[in-house]
PDB file of N, CA and C in Angstrom:
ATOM      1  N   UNK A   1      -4.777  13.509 -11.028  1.00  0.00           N
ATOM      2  CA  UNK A   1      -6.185  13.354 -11.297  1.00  0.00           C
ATOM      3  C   UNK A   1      -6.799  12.480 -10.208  1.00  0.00           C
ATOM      4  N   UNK A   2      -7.734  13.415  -9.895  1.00  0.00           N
ATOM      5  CA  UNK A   2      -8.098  12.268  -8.540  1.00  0.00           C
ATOM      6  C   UNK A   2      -9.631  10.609  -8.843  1.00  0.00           C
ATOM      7  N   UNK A   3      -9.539   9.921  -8.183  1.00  0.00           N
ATOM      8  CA  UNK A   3      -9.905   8.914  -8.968  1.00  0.00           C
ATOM      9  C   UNK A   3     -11.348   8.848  -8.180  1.00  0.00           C
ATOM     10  N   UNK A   4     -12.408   8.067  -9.485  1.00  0.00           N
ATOM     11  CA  UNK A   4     -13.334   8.378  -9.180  1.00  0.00           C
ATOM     12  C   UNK A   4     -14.306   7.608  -7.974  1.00  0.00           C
ATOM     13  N   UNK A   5     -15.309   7.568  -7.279  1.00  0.00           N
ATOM     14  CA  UNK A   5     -15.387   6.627  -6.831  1.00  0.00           C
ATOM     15  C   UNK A   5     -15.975   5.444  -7.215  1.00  0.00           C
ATOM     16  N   UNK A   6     -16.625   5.213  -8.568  1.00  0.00           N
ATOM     17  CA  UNK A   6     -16.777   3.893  -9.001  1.00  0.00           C
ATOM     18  C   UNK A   6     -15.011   3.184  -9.363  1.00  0.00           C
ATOM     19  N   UNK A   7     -14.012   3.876  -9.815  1.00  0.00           N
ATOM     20  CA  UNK A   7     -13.220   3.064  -9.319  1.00  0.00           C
ATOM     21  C   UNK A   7     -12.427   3.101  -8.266  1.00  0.00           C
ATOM     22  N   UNK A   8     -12.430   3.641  -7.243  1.00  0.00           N
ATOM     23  CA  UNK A   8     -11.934   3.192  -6.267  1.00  0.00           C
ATOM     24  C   UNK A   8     -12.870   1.745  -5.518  1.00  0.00           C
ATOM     25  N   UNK A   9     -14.346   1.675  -5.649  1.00  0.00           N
ATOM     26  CA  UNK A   9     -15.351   0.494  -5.193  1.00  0.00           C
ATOM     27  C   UNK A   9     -15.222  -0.654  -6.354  1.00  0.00           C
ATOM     28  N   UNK A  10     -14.863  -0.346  -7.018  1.00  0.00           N
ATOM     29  CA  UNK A  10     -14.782  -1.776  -8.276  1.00  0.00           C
ATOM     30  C   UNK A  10     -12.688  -2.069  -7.148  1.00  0.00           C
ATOM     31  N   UNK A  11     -12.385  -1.447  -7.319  1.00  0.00           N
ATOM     32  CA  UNK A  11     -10.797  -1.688  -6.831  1.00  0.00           C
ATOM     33  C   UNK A  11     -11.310  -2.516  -5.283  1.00  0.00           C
ATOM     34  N   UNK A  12     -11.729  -1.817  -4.487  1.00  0.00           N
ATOM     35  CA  UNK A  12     -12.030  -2.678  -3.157  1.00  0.00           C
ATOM     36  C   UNK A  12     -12.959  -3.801  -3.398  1.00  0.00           C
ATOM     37  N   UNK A  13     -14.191  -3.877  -4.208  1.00  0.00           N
ATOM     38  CA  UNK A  13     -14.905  -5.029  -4.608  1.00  0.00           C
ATOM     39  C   UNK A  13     -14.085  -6.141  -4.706  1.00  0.00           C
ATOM     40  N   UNK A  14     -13.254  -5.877  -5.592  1.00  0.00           N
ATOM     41  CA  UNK A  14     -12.540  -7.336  -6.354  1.00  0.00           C
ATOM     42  C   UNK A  14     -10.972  -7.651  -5.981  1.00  0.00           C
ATOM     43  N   UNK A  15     -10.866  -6.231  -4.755  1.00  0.00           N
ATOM     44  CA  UNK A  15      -9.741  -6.603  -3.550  1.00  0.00           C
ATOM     45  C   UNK A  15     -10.027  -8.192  -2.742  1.00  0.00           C
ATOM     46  N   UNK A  16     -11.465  -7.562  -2.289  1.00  0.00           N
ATOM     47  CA  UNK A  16     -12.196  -8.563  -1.060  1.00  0.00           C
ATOM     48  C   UNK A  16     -12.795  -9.950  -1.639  1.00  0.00           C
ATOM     49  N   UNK A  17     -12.406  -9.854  -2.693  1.00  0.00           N
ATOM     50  CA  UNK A  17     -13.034 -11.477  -3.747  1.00  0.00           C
ATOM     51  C   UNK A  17     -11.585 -11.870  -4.224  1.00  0.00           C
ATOM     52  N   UNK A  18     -10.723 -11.388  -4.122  1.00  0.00           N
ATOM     53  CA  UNK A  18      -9.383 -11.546  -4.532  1.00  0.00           C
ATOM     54  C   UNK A  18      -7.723 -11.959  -4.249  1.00  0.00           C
ATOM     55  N   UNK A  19      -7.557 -12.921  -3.408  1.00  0.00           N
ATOM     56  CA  UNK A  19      -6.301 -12.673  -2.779  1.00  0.00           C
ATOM     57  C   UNK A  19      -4.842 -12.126  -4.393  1.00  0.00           C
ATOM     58  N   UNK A  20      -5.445 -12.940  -4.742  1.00  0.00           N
ATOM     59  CA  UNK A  20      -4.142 -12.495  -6.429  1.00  0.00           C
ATOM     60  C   UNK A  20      -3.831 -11.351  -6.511  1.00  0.00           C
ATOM     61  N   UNK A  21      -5.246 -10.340  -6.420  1.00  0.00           N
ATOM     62  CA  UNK A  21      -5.370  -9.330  -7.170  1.00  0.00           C
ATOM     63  C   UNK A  21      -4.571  -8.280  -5.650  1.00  0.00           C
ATOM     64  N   UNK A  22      -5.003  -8.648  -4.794  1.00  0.00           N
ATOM     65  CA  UNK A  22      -4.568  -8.276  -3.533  1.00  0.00           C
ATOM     66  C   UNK A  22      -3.138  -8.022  -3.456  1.00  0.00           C
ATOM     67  N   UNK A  23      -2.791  -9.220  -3.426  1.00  0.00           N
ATOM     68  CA  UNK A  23      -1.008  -9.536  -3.478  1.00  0.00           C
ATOM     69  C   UNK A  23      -0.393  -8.759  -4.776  1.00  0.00           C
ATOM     70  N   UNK A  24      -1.090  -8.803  -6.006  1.00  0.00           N
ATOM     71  CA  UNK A  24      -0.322  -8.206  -7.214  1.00  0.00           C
ATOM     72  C   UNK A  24      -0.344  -6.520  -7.014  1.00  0.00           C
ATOM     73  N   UNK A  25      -1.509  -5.872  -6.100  1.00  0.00           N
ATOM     74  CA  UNK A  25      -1.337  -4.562  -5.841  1.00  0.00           C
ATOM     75  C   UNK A  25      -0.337  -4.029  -4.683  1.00  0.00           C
ATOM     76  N   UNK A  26       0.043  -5.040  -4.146  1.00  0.00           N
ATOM     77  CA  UNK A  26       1.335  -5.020  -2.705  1.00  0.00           C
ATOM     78  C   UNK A  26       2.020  -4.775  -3.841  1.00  0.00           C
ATOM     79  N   UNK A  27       2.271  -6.103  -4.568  1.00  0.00           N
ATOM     80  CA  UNK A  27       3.950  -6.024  -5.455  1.00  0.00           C
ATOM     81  C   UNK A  27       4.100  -5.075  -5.982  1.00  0.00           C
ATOM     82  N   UNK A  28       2.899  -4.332  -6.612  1.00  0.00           N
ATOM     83  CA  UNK A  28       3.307  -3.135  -7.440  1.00  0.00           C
ATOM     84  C   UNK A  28       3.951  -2.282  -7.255  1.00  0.00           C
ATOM     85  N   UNK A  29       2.873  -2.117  -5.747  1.00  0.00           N
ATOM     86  CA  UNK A  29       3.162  -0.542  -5.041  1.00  0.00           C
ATOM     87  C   UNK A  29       4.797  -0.483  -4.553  1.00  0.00           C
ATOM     88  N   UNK A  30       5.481  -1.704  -4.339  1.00  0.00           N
ATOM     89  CA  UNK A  30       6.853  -2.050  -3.831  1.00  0.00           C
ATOM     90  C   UNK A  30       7.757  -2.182  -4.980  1.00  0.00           C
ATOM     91  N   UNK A  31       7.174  -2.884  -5.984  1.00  0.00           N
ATOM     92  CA  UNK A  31       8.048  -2.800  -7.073  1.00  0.00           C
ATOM     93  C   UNK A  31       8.077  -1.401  -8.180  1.00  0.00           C
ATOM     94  N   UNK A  32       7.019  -0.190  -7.594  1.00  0.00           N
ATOM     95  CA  UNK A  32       7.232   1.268  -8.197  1.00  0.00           C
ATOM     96  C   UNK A  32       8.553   1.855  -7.047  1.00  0.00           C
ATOM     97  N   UNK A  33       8.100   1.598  -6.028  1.00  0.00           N
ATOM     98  CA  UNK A  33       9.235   2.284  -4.982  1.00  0.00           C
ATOM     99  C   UNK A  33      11.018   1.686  -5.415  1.00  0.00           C
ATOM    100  N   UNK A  34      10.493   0.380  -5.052  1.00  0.00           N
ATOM    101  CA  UNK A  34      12.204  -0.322  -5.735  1.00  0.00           C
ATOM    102  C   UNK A  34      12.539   0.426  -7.258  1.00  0.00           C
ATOM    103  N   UNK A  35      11.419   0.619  -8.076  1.00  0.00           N
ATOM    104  CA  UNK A  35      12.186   1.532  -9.351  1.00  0.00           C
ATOM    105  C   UNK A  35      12.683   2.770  -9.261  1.00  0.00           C
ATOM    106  N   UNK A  36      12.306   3.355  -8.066  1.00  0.00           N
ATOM    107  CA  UNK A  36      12.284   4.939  -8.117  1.00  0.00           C
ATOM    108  C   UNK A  36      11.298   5.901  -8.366  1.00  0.00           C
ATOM    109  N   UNK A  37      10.377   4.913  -8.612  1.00  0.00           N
ATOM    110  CA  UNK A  37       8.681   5.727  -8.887  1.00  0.00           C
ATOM    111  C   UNK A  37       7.825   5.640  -7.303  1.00  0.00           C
ATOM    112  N   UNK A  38       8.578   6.841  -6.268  1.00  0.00           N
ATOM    113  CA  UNK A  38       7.605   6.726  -5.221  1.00  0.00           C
ATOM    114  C   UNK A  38       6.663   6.801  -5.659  1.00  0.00           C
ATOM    115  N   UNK A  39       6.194   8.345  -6.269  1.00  0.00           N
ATOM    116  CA  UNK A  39       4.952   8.922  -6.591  1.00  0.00           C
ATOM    117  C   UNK A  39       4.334   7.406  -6.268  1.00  0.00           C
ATOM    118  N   UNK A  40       4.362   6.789  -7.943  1.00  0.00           N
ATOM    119  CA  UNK A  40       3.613   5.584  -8.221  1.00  0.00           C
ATOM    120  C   UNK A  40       3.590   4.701  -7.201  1.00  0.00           C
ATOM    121  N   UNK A  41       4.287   4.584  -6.482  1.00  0.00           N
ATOM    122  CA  UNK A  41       4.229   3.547  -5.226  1.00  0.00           C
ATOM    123  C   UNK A  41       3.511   4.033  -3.819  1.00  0.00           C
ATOM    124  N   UNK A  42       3.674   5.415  -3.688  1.00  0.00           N
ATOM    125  CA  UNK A  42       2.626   5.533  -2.645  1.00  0.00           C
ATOM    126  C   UNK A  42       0.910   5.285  -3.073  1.00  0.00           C
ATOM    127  N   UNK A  43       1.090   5.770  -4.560  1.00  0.00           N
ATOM    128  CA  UNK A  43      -0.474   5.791  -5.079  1.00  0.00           C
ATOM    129  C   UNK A  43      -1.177   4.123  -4.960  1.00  0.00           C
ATOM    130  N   UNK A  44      -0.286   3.408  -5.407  1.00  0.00           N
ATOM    131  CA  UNK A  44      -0.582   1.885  -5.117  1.00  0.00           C
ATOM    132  C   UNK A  44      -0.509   1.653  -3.668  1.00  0.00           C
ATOM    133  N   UNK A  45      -0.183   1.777  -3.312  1.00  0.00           N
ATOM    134  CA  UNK A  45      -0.092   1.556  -1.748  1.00  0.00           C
ATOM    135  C   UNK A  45      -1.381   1.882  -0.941  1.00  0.00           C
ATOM    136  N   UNK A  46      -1.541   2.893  -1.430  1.00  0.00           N
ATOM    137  CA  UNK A  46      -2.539   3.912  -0.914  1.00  0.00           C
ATOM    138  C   UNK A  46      -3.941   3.113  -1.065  1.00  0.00           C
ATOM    139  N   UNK A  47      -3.832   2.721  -2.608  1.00  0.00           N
ATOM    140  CA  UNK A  47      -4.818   2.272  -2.908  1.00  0.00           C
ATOM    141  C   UNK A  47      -5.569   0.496  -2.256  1.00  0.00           C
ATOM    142  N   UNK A  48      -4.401  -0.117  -2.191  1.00  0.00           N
ATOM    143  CA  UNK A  48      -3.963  -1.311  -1.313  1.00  0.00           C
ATOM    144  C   UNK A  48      -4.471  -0.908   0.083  1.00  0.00           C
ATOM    145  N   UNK A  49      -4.177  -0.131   0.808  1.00  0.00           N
ATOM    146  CA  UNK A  49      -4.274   0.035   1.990  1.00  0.00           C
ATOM    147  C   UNK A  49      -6.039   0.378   2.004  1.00  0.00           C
ATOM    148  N   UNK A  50      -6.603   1.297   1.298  1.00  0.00           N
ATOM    149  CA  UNK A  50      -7.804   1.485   1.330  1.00  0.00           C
ATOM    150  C   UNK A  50      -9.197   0.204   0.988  1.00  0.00           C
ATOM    151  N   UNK A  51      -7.908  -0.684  -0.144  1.00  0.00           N
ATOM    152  CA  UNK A  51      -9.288  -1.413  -0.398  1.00  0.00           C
ATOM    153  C   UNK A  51      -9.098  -2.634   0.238  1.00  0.00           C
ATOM    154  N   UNK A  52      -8.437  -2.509   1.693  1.00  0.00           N
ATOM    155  CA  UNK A  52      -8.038  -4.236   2.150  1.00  0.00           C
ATOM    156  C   UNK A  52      -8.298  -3.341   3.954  1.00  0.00           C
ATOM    157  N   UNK A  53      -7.072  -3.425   4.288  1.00  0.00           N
ATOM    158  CA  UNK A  53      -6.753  -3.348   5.818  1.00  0.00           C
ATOM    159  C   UNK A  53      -7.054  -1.845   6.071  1.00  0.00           C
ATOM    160  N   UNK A  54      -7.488  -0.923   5.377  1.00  0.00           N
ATOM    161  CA  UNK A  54      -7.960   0.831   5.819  1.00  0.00           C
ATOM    162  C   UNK A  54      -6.710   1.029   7.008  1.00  0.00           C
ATOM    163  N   UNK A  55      -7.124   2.594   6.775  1.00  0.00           N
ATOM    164  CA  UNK A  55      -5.846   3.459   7.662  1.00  0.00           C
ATOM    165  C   UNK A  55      -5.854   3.085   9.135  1.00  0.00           C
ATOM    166  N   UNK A  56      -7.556   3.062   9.438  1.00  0.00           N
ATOM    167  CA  UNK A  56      -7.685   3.006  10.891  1.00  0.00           C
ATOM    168  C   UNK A  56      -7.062   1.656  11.302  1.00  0.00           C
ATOM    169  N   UNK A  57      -6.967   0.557  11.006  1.00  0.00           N
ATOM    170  CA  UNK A  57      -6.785  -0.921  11.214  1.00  0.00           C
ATOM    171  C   UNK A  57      -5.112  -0.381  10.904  1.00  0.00           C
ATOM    172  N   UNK A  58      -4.751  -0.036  10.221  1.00  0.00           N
ATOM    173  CA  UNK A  58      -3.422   0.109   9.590  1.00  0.00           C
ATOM    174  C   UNK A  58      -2.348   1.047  11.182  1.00  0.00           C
ATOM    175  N   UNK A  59      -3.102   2.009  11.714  1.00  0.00           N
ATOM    176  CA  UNK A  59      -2.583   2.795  12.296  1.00  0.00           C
ATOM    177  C   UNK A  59      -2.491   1.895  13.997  1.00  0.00           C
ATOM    178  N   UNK A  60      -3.425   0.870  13.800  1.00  0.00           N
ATOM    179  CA  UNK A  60      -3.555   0.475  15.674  1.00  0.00           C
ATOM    180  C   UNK A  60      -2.366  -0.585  15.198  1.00  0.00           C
ATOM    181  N   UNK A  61      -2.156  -1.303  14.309  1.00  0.00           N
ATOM    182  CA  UNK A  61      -1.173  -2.448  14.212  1.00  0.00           C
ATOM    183  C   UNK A  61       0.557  -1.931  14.287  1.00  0.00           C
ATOM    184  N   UNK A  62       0.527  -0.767  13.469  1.00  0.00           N
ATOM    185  CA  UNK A  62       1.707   0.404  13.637  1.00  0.00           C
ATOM    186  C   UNK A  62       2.164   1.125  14.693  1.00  0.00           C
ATOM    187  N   UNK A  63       0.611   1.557  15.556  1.00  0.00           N
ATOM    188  CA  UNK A  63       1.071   2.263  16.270  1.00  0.00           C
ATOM    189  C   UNK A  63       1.595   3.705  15.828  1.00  0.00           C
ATOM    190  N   UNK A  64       0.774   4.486  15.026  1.00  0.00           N
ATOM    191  CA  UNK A  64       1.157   5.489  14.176  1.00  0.00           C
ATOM    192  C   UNK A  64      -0.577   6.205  14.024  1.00  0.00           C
ATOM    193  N   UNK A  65      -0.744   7.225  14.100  1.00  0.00           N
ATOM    194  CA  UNK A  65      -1.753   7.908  13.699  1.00  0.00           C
ATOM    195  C   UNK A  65      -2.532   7.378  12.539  1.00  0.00           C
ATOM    196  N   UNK A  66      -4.176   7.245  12.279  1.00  0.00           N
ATOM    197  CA  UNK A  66      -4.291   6.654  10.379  1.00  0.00           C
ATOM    198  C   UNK A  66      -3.877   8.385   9.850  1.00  0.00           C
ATOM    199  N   UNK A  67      -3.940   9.489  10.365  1.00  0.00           N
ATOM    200  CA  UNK A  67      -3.976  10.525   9.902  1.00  0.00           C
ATOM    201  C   UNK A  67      -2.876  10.955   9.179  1.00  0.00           C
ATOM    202  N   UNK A  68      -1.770  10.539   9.691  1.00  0.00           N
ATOM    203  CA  UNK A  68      -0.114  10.639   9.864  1.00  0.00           C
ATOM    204  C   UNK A  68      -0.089   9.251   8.606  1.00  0.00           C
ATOM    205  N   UNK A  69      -0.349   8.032   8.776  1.00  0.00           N
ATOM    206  CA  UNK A  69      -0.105   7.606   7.522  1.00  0.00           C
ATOM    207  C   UNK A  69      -0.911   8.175   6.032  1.00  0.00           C
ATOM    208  N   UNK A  70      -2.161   8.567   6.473  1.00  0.00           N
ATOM    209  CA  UNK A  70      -3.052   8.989   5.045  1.00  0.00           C
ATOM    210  C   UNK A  70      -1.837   9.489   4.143  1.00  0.00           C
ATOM    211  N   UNK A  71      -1.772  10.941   5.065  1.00  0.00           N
ATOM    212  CA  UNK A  71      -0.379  12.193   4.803  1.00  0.00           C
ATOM    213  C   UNK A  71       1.063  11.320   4.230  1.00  0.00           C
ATOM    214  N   UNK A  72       1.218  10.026   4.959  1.00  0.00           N
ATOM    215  CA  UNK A  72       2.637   9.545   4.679  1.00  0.00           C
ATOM    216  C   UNK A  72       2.750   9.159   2.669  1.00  0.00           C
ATOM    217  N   UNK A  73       1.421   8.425   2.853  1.00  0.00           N
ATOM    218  CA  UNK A  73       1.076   7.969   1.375  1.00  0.00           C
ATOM    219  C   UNK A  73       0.060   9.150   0.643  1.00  0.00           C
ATOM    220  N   UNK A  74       0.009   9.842   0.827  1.00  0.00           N
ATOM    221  CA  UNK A  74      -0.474  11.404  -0.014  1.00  0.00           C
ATOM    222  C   UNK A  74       0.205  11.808  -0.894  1.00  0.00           C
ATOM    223  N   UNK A  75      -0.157  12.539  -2.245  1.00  0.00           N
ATOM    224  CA  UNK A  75       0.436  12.912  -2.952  1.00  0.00           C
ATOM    225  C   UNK A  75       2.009  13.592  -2.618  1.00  0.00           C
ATOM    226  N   UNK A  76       2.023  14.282  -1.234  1.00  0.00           N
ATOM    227  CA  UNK A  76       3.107  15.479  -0.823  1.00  0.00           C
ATOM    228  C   UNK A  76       3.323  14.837  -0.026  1.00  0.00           C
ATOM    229  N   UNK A  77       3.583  13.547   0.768  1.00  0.00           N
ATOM    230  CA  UNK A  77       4.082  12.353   1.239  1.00  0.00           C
ATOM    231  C   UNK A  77       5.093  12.671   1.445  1.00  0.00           C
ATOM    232  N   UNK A  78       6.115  12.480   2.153  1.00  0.00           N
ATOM    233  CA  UNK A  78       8.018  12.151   1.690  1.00  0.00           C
ATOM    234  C   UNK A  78       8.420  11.170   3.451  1.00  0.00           C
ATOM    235  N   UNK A  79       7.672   9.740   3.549  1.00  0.00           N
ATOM    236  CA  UNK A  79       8.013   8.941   4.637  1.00  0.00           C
ATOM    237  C   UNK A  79       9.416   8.516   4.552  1.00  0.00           C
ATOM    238  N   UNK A  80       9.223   8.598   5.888  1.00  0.00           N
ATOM    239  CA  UNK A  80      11.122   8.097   6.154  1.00  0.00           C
ATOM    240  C   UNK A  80      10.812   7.002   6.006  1.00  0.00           C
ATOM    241  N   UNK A  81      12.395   6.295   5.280  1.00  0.00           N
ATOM    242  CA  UNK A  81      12.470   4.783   5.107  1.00  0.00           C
ATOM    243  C   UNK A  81      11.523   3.807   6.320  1.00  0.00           C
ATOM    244  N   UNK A  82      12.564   4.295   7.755  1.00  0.00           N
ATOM    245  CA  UNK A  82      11.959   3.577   8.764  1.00  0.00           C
ATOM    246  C   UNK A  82      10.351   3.015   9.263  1.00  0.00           C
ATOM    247  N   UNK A  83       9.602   4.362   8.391  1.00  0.00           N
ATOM    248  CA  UNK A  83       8.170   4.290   8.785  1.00  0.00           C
ATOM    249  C   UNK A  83       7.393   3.428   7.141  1.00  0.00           C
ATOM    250  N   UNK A  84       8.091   3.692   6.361  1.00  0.00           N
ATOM    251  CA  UNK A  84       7.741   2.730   4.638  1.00  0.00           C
ATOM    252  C   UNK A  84       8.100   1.743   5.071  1.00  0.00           C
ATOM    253  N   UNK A  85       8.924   1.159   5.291  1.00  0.00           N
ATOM    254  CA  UNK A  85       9.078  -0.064   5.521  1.00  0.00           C
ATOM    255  C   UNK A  85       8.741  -0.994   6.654  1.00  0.00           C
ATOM    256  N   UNK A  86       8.290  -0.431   7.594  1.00  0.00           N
ATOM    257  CA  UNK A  86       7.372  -0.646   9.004  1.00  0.00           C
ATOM    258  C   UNK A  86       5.932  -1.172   8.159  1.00  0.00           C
ATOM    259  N   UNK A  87       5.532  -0.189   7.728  1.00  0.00           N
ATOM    260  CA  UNK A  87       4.234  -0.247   6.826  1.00  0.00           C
ATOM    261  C   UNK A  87       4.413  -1.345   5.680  1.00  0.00           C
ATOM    262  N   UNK A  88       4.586  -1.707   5.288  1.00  0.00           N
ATOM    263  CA  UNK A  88       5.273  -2.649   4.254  1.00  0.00           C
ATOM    264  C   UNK A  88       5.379  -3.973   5.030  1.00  0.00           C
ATOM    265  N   UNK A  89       6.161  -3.965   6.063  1.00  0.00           N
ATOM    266  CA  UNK A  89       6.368  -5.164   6.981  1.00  0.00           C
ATOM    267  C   UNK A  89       4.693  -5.610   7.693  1.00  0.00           C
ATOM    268  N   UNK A  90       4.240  -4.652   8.020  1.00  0.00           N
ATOM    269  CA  UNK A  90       3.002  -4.624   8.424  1.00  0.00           C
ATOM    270  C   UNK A  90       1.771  -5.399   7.671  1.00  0.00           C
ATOM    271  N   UNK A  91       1.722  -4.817   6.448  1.00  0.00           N
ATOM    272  CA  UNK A  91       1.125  -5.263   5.210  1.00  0.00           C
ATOM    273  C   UNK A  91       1.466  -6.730   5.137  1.00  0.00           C
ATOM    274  N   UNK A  92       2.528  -6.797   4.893  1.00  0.00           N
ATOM    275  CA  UNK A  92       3.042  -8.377   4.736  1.00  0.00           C
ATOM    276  C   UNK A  92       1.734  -9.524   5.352  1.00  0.00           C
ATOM    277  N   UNK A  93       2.667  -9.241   6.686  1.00  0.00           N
ATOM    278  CA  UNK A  93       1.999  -9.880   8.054  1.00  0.00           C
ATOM    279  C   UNK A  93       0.253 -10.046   7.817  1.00  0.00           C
ATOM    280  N   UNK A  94      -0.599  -9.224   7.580  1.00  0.00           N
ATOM    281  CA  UNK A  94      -1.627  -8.719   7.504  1.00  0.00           C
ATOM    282  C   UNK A  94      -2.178  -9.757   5.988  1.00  0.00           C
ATOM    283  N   UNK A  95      -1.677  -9.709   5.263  1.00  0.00           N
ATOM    284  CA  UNK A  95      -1.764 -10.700   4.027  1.00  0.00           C
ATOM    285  C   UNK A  95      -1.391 -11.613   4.178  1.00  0.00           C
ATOM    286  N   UNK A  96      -0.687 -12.196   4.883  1.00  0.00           N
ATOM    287  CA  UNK A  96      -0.399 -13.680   5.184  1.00  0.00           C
ATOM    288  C   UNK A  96       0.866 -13.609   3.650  1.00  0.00           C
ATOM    289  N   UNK A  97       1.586 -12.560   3.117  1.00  0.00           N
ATOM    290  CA  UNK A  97       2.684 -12.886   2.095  1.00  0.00           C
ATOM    291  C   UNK A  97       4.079 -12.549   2.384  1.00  0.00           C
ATOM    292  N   UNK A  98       5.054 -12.837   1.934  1.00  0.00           N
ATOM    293  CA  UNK A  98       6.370 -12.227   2.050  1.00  0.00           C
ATOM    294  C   UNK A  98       6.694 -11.843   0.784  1.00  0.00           C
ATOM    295  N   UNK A  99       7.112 -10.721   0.806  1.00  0.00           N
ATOM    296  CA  UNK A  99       7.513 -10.627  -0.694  1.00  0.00           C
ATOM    297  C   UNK A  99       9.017 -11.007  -1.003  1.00  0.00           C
ATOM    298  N   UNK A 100       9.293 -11.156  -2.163  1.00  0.00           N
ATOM    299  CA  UNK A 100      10.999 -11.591  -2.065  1.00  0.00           C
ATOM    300  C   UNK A 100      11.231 -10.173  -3.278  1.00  0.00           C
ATOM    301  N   UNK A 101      12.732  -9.982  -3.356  1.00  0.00           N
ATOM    302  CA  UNK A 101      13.716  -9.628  -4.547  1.00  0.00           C
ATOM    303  C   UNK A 101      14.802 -10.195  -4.755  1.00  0.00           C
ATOM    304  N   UNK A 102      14.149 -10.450  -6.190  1.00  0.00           N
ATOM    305  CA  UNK A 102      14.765 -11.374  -6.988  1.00  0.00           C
ATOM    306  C   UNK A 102      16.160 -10.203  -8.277  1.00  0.00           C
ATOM    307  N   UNK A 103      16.869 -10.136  -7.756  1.00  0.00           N
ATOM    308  CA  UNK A 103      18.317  -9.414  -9.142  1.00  0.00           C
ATOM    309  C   UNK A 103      17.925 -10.126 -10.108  1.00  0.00           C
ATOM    310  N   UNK A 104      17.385  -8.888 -11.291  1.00  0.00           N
ATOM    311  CA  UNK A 104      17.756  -9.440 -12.863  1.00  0.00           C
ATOM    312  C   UNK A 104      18.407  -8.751 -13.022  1.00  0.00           C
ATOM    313  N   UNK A 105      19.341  -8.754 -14.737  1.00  0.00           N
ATOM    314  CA  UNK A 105      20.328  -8.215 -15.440  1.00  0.00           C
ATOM    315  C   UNK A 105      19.157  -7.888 -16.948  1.00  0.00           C
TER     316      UNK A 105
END
């Protein structure tokens, strides 16, 4: 279902008033991938990427097309590790966060 644009602008609104909300949509999108829920993790990602640092800003820091990432995080997506986690590392940097993993039982 594709999302509408009052929320995708309420999502970037309270991105750009937000570092919390910012950082808690990184973790997500990383902590759906660490479960096995790409789907769900590119969609967060996606969404992260749009309402903070955009593709174009995203693609000159990478060094990667924004076109080629849109497609990477698209529904029919399937990025190689090397280029998810480039992007991810990228993000980091770009937020001023590191994320950690932490093993529970």
């Amino acid at each position: 279902m594709p999302l509408t644009r009052d929320f995708k602008e309420t999502v970037q609104a309270r991105a750009e008033r937000d570092q919390a909300f910012r950082e808690e949509l990184l973790k997500e999108g990383v902590e759906c991938l660490l479960a096995g829920d790409v789907d769900a993790g590119k969609i967060v990602l996606r969404d992260y990427i749009n309402a903070t640092i955009g593709f174009e800003e995203l693609g000159s820091i990478t060094n990667k097309p924004p076109k080629s990432l849109m497609r990477m995080f698209g529904p029919s997506g399937n990025p190689h590790a090397r280029n998810l986690f480039e992007v991810i590392s990228r993000i980091q940097q770009h937020e001023g966060v590191q994320l950690e993993v932490n093993a529970v039982r």
